[in-house]
C-alpha atoms as a PDB file:
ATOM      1  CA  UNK A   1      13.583  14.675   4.455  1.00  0.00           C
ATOM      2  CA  UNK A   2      11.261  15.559   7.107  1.00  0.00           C
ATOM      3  CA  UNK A   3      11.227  15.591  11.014  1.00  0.00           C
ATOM      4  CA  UNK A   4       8.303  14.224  12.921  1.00  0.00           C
ATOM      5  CA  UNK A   5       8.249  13.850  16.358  1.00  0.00           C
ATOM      6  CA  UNK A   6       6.559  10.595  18.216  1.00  0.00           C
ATOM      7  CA  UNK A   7       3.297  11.717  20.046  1.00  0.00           C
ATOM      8  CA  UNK A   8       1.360   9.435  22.805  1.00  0.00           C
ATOM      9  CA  UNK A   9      -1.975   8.086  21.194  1.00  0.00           C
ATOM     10  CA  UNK A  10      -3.271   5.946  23.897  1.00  0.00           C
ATOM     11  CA  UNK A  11      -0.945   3.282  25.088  1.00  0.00           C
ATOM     12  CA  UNK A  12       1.377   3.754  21.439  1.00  0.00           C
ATOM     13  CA  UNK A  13       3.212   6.174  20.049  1.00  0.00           C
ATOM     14  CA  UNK A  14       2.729   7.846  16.544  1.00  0.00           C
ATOM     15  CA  UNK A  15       3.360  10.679  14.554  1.00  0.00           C
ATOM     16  CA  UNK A  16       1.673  12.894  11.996  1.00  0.00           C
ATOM     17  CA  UNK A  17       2.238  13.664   8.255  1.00  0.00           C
ATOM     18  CA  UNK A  18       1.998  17.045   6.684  1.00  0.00           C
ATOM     19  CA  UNK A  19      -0.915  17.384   4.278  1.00  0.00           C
ATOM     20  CA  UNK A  20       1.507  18.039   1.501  1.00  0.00           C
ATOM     21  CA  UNK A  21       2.813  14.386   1.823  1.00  0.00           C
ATOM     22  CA  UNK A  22      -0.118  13.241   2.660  1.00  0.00           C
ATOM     23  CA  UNK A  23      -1.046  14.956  -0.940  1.00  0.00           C
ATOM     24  CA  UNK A  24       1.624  13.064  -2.924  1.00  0.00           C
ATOM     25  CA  UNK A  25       1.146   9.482  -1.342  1.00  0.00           C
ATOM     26  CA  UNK A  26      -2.869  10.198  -2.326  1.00  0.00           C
ATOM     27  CA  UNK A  27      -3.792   9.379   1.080  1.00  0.00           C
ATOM     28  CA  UNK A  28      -6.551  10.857   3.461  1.00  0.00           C
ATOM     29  CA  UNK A  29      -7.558   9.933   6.983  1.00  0.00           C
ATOM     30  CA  UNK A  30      -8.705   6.573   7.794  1.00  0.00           C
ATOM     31  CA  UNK A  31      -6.946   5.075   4.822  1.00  0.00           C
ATOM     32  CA  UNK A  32      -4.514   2.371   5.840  1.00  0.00           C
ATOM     33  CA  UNK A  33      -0.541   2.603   5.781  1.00  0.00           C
ATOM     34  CA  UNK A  34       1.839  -0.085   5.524  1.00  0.00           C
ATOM     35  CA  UNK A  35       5.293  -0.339   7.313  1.00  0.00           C
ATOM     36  CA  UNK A  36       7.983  -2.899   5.499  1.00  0.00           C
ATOM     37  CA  UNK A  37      11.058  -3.478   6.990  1.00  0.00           C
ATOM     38  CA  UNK A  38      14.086  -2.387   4.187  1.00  0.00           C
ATOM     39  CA  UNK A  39      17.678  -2.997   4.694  1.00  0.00           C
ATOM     40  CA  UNK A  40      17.363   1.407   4.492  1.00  0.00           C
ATOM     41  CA  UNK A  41      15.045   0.876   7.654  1.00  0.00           C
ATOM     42  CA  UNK A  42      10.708   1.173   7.373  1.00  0.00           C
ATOM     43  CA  UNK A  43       9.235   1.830   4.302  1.00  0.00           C
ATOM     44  CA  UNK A  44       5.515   3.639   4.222  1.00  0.00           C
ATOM     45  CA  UNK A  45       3.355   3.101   1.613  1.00  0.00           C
ATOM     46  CA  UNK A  46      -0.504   3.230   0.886  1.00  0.00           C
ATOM     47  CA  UNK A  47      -0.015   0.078  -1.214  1.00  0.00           C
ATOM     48  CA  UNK A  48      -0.071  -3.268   0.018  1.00  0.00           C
ATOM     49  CA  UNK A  49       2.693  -5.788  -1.343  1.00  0.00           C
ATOM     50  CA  UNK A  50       0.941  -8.920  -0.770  1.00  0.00           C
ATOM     51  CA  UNK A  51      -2.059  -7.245  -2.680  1.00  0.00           C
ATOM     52  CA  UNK A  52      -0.127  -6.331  -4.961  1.00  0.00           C
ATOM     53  CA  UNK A  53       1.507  -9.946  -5.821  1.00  0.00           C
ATOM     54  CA  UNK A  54      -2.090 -11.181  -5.826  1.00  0.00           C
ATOM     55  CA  UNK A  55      -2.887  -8.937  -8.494  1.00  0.00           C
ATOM     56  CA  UNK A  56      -0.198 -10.080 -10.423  1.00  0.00           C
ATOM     57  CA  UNK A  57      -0.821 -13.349 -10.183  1.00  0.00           C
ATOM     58  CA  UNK A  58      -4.421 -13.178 -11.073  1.00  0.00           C
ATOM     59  CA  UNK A  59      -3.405 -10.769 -14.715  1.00  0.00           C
ATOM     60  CA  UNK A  60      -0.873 -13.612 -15.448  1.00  0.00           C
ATOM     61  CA  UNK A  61      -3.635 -16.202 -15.106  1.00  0.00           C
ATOM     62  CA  UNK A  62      -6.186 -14.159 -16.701  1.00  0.00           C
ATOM     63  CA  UNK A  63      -3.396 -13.412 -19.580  1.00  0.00           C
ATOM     64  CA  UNK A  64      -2.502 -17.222 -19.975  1.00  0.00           C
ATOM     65  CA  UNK A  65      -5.572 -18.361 -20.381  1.00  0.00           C
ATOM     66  CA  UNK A  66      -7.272 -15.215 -21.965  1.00  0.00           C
ATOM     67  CA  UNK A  67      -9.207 -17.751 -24.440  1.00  0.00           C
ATOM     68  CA  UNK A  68     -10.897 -19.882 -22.205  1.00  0.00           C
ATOM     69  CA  UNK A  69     -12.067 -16.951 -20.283  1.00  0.00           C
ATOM     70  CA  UNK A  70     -13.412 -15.603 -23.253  1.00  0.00           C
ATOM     71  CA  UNK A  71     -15.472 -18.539 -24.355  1.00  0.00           C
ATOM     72  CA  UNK A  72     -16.707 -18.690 -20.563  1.00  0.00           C
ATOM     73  CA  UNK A  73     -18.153 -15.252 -20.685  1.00  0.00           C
ATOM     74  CA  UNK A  74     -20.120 -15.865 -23.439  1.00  0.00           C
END
């Protein structure tokens, strides 16, 4: 567990993450970070749930109808 303290940026507040995290998550600056609310309180991730559903729906579509897709590409 680490300790960051909230910083003025403009009219917000925000805080920094060491590069080592930073490291891990595979982010770098300007990439974007989403907050979820968890019953455990915010959750940051670089991945995007609702991309991340989308995704899955499109593989089960593509899976489900793998045939048809492949007769269209020809």
């Amino acid at each position: 567990m680490t300790q960051r303290k909230l910083t003025k940026i403009g009219n917000s507040l925000g805080f920094t993450l060491p590069k080592e995290q930073l490291a891990r998550l595979g982010m770098a600056e300007g990439d974007a970070v989403y907050v979820s609310e968890t019953p455990e309180g915010l959750l940051l991730s670089p991945y995007d749930p609702d991309f991340a559903r989308q995704t899955e729906a499109a593989e089960s579509i593509l899976r489900r109808y793998r045939n048809a897709f492949r007769e269209l590409a020809k």
